[in-house]
N, C-alpha and C. Protein backbone atom coordinates (compact mmCIF):
# COMPACT_ATOMS: atom_id res chain seq x y z
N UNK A 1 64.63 83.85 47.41
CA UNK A 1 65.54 83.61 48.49
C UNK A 1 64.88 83.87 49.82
N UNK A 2 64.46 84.91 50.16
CA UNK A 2 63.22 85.45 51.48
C UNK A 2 64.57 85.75 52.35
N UNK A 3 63.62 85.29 53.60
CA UNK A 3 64.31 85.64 55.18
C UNK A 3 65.43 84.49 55.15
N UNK A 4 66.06 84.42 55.96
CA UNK A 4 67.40 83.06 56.63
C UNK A 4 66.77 83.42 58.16
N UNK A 5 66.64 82.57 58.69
CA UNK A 5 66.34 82.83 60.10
C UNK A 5 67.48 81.27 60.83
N UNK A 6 68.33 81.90 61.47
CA UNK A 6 69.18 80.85 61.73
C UNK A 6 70.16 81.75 63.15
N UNK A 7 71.06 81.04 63.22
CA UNK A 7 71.74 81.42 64.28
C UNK A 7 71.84 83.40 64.43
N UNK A 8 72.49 83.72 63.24
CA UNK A 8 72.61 85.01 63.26
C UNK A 8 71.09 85.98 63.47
N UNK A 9 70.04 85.28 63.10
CA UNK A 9 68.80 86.38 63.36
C UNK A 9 68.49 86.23 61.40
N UNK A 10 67.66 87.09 61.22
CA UNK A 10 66.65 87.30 60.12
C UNK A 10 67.87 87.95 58.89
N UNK A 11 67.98 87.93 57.73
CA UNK A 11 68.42 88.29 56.91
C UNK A 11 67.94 89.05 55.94
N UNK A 12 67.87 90.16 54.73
CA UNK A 12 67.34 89.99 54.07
C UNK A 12 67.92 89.60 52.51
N UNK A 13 66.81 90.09 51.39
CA UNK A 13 67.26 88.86 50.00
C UNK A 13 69.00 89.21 49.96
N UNK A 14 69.44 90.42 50.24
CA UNK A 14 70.73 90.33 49.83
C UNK A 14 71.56 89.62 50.73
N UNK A 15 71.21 89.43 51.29
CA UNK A 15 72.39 88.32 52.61
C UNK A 15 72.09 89.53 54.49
N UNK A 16 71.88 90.76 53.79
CA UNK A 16 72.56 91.72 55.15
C UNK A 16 71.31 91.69 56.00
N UNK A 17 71.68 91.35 57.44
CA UNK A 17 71.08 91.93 58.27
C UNK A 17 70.14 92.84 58.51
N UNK A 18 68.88 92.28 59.08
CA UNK A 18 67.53 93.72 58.61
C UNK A 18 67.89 94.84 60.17
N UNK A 19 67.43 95.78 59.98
CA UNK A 19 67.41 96.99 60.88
C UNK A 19 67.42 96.65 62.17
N UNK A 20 68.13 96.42 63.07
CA UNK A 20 68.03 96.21 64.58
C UNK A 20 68.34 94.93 65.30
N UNK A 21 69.26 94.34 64.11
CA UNK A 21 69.17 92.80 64.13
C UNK A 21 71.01 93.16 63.94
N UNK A 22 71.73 92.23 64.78
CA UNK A 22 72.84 92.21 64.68
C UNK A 22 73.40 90.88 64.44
N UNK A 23 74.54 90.93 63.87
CA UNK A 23 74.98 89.49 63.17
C UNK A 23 75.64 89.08 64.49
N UNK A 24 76.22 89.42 65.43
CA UNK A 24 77.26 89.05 66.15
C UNK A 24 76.42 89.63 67.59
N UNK A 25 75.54 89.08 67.97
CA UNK A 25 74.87 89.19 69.12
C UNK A 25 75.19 89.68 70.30
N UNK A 26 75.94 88.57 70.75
CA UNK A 26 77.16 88.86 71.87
C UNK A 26 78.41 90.13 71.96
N UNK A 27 78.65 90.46 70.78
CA UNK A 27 79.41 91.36 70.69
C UNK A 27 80.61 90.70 70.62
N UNK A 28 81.71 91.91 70.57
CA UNK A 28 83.01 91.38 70.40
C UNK A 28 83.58 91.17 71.61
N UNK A 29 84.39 90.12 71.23
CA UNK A 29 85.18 89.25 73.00
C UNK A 29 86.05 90.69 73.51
N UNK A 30 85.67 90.24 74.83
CA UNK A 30 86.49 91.27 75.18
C UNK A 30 88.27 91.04 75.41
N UNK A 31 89.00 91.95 75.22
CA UNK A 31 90.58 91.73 75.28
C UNK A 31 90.69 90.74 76.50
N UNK A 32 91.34 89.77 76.55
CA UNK A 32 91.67 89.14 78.21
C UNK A 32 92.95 89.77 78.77
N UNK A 33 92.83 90.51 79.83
CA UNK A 33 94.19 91.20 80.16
C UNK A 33 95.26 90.22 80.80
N UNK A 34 96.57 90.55 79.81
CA UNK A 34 97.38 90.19 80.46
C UNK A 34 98.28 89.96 82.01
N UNK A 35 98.01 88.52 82.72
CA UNK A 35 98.70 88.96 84.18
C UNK A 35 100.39 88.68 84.25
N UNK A 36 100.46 89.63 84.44
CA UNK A 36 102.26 89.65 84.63
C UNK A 36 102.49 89.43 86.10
N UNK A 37 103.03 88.42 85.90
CA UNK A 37 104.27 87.85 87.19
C UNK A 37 105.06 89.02 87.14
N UNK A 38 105.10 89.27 88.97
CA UNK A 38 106.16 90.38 89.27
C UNK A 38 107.61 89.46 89.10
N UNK A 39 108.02 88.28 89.43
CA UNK A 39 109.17 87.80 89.57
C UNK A 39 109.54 87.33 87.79
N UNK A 40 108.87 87.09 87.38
CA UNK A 40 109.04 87.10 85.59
C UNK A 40 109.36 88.63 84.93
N UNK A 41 108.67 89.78 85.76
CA UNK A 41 109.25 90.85 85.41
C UNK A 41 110.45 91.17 85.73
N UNK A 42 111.01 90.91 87.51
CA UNK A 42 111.89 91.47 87.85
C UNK A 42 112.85 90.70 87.34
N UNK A 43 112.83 89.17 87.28
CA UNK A 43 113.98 88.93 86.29
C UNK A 43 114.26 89.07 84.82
N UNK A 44 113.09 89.50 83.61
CA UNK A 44 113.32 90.14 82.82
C UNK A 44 114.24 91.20 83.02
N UNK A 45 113.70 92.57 83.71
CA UNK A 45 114.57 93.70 83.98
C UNK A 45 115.86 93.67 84.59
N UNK A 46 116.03 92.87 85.42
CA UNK A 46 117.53 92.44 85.71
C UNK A 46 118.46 91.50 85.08
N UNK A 47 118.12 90.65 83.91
CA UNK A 47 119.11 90.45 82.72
C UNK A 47 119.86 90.59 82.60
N UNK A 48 121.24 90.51 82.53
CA UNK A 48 122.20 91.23 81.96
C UNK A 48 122.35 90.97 79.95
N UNK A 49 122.65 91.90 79.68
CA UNK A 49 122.81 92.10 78.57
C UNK A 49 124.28 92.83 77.64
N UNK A 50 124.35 92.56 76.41
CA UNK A 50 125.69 92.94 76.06
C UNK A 50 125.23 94.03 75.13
N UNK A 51 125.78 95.46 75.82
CA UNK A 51 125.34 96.63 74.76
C UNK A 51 126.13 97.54 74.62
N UNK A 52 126.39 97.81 73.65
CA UNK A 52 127.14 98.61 72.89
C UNK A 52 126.96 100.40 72.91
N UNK A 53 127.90 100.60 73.78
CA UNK A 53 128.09 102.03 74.53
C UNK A 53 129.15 103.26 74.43
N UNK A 54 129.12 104.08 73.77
CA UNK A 54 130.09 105.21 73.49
C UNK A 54 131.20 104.31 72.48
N UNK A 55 130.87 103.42 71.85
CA UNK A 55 131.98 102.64 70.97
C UNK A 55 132.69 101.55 71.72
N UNK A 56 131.81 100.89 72.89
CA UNK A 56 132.32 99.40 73.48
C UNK A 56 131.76 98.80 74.49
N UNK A 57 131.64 97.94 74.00
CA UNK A 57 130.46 96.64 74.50
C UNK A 57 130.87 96.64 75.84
N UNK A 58 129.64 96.41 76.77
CA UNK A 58 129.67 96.65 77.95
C UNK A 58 128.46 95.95 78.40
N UNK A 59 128.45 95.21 79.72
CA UNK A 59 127.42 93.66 80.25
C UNK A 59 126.82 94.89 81.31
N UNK A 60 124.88 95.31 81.24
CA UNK A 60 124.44 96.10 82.40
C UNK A 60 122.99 95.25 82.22
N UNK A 61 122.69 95.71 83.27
CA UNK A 61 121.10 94.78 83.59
C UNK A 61 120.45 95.69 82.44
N UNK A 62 119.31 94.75 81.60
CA UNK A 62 118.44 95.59 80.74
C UNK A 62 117.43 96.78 80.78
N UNK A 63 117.13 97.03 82.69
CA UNK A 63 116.75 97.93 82.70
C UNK A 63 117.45 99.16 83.10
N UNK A 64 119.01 99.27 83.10
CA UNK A 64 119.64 100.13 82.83
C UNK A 64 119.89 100.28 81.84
N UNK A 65 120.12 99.49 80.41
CA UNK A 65 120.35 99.38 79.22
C UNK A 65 119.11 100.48 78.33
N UNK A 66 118.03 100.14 79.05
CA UNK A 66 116.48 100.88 78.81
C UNK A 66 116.30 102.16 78.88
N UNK A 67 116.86 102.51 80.31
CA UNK A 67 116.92 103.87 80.85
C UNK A 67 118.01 104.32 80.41
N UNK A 68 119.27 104.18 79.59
CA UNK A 68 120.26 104.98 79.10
C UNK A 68 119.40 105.06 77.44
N UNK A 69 118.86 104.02 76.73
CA UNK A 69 118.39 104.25 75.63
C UNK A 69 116.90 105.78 75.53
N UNK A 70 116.54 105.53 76.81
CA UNK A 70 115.84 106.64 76.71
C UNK A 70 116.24 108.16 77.00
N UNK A 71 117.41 107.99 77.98
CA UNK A 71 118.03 109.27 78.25
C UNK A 71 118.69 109.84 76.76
N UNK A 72 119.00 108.74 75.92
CA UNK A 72 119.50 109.26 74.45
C UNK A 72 119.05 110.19 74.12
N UNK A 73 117.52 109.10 73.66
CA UNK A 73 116.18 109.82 73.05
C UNK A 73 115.92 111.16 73.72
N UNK A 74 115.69 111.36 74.77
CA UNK A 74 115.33 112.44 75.49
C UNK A 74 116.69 113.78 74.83
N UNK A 75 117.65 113.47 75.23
CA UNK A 75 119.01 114.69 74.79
C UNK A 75 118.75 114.77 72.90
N UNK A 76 118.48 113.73 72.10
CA UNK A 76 117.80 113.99 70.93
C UNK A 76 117.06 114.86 70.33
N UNK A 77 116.26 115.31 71.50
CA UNK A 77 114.33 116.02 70.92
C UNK A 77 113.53 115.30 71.10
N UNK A 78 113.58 113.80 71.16
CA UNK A 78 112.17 113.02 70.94
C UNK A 78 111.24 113.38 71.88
N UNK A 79 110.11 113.90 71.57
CA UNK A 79 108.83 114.29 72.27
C UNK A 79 108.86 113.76 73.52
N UNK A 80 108.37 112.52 73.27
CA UNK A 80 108.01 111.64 74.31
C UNK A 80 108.70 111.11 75.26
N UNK A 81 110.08 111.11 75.28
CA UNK A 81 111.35 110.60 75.95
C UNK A 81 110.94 111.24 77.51
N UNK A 82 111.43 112.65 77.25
CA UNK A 82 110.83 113.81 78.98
C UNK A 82 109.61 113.18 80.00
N UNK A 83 108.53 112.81 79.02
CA UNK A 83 107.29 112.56 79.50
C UNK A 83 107.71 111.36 80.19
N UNK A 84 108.35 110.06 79.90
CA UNK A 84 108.54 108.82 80.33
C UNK A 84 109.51 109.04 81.48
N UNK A 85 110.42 109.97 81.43
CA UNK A 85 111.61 110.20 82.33
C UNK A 85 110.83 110.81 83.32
N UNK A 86 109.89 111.66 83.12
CA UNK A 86 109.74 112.64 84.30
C UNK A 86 108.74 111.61 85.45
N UNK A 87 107.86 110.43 84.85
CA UNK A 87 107.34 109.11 85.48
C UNK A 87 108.28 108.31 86.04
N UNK A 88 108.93 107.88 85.28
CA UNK A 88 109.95 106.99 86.04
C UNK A 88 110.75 107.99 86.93
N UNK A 89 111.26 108.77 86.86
CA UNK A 89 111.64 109.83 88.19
C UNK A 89 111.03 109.99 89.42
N UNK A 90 109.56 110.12 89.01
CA UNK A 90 108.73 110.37 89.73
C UNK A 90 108.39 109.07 90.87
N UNK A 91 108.15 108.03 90.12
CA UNK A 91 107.96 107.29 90.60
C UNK A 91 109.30 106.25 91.40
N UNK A 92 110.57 106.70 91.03
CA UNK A 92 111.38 105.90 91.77
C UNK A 92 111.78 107.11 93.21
N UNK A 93 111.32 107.99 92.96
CA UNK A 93 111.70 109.18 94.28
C UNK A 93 110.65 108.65 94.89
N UNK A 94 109.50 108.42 94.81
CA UNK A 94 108.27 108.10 95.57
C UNK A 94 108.92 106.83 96.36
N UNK A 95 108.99 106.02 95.65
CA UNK A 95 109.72 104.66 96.22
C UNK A 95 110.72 105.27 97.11
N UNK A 96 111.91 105.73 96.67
CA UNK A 96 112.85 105.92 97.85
C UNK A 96 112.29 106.48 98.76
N UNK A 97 111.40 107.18 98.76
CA UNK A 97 111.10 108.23 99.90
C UNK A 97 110.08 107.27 101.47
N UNK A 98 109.01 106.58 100.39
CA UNK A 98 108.55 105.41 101.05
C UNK A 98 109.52 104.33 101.98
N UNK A 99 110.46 104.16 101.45
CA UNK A 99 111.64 102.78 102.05
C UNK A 99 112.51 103.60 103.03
N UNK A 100 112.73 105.11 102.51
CA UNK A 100 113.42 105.44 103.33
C UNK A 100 112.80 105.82 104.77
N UNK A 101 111.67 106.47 105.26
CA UNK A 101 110.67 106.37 105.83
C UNK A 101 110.67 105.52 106.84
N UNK A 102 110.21 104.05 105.73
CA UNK A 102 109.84 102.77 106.93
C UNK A 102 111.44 102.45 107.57
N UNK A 103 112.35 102.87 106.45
CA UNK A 103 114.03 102.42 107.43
C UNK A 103 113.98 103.52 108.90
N UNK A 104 113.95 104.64 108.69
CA UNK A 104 113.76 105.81 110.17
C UNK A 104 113.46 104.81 111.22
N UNK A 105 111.98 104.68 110.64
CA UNK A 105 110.84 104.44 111.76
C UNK A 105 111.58 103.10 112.33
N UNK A 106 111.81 102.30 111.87
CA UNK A 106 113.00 100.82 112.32
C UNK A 106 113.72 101.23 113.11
N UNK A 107 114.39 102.41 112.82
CA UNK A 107 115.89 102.84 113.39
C UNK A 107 115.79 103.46 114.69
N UNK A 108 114.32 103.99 114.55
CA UNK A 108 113.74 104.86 115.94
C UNK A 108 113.31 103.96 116.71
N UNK A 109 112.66 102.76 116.26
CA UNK A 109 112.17 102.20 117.14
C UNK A 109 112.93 100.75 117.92
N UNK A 110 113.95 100.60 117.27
CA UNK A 110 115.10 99.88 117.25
C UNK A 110 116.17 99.76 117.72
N UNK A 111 116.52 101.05 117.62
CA UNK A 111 117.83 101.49 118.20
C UNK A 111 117.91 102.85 119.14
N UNK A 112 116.86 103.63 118.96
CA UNK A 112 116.66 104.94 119.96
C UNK A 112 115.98 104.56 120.86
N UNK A 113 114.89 104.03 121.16
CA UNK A 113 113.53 103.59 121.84
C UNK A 113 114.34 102.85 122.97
N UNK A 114 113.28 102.29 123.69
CA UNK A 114 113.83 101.21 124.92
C UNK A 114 113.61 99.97 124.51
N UNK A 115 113.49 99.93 123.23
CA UNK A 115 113.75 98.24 123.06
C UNK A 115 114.68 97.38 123.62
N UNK A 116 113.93 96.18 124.07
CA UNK A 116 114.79 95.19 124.72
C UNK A 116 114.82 94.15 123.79
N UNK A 117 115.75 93.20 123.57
CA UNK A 117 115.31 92.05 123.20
C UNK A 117 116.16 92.25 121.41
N UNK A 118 115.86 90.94 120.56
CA UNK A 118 115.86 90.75 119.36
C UNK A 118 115.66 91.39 118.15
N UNK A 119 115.83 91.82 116.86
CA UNK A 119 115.47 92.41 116.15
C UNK A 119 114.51 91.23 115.49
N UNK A 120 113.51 91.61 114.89
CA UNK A 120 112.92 89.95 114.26
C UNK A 120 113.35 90.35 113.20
N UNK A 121 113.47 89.08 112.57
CA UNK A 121 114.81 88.80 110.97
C UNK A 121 113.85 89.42 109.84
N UNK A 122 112.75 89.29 110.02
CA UNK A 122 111.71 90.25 108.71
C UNK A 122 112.09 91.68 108.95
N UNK A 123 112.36 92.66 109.86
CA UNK A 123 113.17 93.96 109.52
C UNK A 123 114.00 93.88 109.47
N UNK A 124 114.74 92.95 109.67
CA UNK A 124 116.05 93.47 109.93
C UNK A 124 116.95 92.75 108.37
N UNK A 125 116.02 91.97 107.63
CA UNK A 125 116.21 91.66 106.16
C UNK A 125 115.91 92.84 105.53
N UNK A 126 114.41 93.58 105.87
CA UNK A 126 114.23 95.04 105.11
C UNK A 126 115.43 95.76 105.34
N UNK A 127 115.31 96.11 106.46
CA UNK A 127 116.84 97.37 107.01
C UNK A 127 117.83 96.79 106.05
N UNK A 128 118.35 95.23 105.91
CA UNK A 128 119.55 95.54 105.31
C UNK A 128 119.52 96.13 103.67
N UNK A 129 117.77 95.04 103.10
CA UNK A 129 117.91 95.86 101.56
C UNK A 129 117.42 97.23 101.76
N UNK A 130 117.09 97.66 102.65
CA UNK A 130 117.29 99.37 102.27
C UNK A 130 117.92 100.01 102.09
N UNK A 131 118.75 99.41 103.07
CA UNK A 131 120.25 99.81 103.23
C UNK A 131 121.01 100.23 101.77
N UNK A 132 121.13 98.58 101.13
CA UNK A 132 121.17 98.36 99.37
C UNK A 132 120.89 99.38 99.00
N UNK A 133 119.30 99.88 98.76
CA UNK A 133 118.85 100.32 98.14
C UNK A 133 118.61 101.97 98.17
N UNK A 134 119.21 102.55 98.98
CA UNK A 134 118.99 103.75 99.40
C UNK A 134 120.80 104.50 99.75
N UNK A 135 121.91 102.81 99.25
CA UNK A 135 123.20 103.62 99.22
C UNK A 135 123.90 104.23 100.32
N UNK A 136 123.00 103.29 101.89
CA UNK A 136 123.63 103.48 102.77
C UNK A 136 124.53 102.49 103.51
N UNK A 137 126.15 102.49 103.56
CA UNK A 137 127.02 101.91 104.17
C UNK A 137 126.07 100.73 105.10
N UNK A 138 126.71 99.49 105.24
CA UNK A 138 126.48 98.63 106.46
C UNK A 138 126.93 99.09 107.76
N UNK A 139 126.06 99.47 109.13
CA UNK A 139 126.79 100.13 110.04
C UNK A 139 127.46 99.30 110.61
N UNK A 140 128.59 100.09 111.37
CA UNK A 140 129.29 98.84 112.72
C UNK A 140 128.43 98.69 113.19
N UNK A 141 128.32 97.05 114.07
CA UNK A 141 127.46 96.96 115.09
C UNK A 141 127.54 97.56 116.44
N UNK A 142 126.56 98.46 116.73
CA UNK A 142 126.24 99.61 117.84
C UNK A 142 126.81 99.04 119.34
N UNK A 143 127.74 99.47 120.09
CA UNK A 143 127.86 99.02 121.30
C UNK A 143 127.05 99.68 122.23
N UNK A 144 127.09 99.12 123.48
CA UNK A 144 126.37 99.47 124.52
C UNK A 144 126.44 101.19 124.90
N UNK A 145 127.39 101.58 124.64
CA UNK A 145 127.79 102.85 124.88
C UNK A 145 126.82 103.59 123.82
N UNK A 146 126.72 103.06 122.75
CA UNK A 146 126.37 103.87 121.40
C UNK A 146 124.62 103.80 121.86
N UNK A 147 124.36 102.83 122.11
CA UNK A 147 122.83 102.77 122.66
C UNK A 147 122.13 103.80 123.81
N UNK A 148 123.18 103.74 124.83
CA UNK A 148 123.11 104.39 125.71
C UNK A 148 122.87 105.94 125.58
N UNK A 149 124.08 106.20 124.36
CA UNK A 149 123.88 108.36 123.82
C UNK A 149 123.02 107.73 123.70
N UNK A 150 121.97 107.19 122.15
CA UNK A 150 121.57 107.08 121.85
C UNK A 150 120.19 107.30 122.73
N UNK A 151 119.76 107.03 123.51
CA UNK A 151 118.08 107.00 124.18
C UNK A 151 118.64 108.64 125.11
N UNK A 152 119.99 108.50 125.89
CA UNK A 152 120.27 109.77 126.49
C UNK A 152 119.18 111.05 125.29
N UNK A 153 120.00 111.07 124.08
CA UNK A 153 119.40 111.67 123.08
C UNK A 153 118.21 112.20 122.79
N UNK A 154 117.52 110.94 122.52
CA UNK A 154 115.93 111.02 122.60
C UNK A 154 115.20 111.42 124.17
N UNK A 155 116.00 111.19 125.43
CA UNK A 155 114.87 111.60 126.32
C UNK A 155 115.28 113.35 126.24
N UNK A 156 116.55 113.40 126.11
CA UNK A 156 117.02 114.83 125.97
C UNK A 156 115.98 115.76 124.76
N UNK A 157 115.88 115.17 123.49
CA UNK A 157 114.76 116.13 122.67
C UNK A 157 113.37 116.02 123.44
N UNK A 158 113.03 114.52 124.04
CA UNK A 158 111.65 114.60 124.15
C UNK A 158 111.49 115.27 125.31
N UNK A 159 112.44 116.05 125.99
CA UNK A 159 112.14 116.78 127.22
C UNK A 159 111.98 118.30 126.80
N UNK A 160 113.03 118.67 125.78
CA UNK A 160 112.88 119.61 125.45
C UNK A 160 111.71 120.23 124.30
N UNK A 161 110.98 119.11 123.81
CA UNK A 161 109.94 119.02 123.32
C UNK A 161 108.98 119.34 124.58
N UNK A 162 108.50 118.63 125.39
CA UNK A 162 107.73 119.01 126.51
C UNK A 162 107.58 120.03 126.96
N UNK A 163 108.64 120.56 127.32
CA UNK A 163 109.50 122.46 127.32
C UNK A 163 108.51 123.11 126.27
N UNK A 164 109.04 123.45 125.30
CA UNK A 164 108.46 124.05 124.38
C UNK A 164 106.74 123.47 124.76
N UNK A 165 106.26 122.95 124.26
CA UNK A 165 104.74 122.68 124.41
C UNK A 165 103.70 123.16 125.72
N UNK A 166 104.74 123.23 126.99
CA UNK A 166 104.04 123.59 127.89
C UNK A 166 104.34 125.40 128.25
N UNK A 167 105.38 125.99 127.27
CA UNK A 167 105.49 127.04 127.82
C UNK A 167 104.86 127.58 126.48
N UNK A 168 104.08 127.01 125.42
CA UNK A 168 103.43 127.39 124.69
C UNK A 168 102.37 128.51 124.99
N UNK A 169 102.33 129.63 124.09
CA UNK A 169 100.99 130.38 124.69
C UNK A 169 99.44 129.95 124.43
N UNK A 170 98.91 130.09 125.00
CA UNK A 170 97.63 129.75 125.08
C UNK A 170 96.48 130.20 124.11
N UNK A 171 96.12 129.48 123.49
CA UNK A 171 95.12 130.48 122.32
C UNK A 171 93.45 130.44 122.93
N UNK A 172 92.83 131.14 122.43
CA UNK A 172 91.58 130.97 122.61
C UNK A 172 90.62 130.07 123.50
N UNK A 173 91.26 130.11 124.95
CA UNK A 173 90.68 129.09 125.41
C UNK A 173 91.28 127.70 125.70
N UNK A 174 91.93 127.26 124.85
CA UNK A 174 92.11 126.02 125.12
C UNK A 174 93.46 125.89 125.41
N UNK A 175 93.36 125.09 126.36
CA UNK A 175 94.47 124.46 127.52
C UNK A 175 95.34 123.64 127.11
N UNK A 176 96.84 123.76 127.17
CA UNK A 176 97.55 122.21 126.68
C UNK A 176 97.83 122.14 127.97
N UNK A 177 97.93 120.72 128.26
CA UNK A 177 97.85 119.89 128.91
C UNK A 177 99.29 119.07 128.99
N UNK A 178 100.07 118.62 130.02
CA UNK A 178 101.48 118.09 129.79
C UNK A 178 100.70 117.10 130.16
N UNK A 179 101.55 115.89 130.16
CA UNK A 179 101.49 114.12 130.14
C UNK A 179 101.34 113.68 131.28
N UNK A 180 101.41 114.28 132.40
CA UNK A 180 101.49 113.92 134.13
C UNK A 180 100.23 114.68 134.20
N UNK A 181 99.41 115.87 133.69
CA UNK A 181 98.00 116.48 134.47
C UNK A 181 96.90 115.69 133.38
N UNK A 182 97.13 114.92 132.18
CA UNK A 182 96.48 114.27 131.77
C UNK A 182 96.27 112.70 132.64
């Protein structure tokens, strides 16, 4: 029979591969990772579905359906239930905390500030799903009066901010400086 010398490399009489010689050259393919569409996800997870709850069927999006099946598991014992809850916790406080944040900073700069003019419709679409999403009421729309406390307000802290900073004591040398000797 001898050697095979062919695609795979050298053989010997029994068929196997001699010492340092591999049948599969290239190696094994690598996994191709899956790309998930965020909008194929988010409408997966928002589904509604028909599930069967304390003894009666009841229509909730599937990823509430998900998160009550795991809160089960978790009041159960199952090991692993805590570990998944304490991530998804984690990670949806992170989120709120993030949205709630960029809503402030909108609100400060929007409605406290001396803005003149328009809201542009890209925040003011965020502001409203934050709004959604963070479980805060739609406000009345602010009258002139309400604008008016409103900056009164802010020059009132940012004065008394100034206050404090300049009657600050002095450490080691270095000087603070108010906004008019700069």
């Amino acid at each position: 029979m001898g050697t095979n010398t062919g695609e795979g490399g050298d053989r010997d009489k029994r068929g196997r591969f001699s010492k340092g010689i591999s049948g599969n050259p290239n190696g094994r393919p690598r996994k191709q990772e899956i790309a998930y569409d965020q909008a194929e996800t988010f409408v997966f997870a928002n589904t509604l579905v028909n599930v069967n709850a304390s003894g009666s069927k009841s229509w909730m999006r599937r990823i509430e359906a998900n998160r009550n099946k795991l809160f089960a598991c978790a009041m159960k014992g199952e090991v692993r239930a805590p570990i998944y809850l304490d991530r998804l916790f984690a990670t949806e406080q992170k989120d709120r905390a993030r949205v709630a944040q960029r809503y402030d900073q909108m609100l400060q700069r929007y409605y406290c500030g001396d803005f003149q003019g328009e809201i542009p419709l890209a925040d003011e679409l965020f502001m409203q799903r934050a709004r959604a999403y963070l479980h805060i009421p739609d406000p009345e729309p602010p009258t002139q009066e309400d604008f008016d406390r409103m900056r009164e307000h802010l020059r009132a802290h940012n004065a008394e901010a100034e206050k404090t900073r300049t009657n600050a004591p002095k450490r080691s040398g270095v000087q603070v400086k108010s906004r008019e000797e700069i």
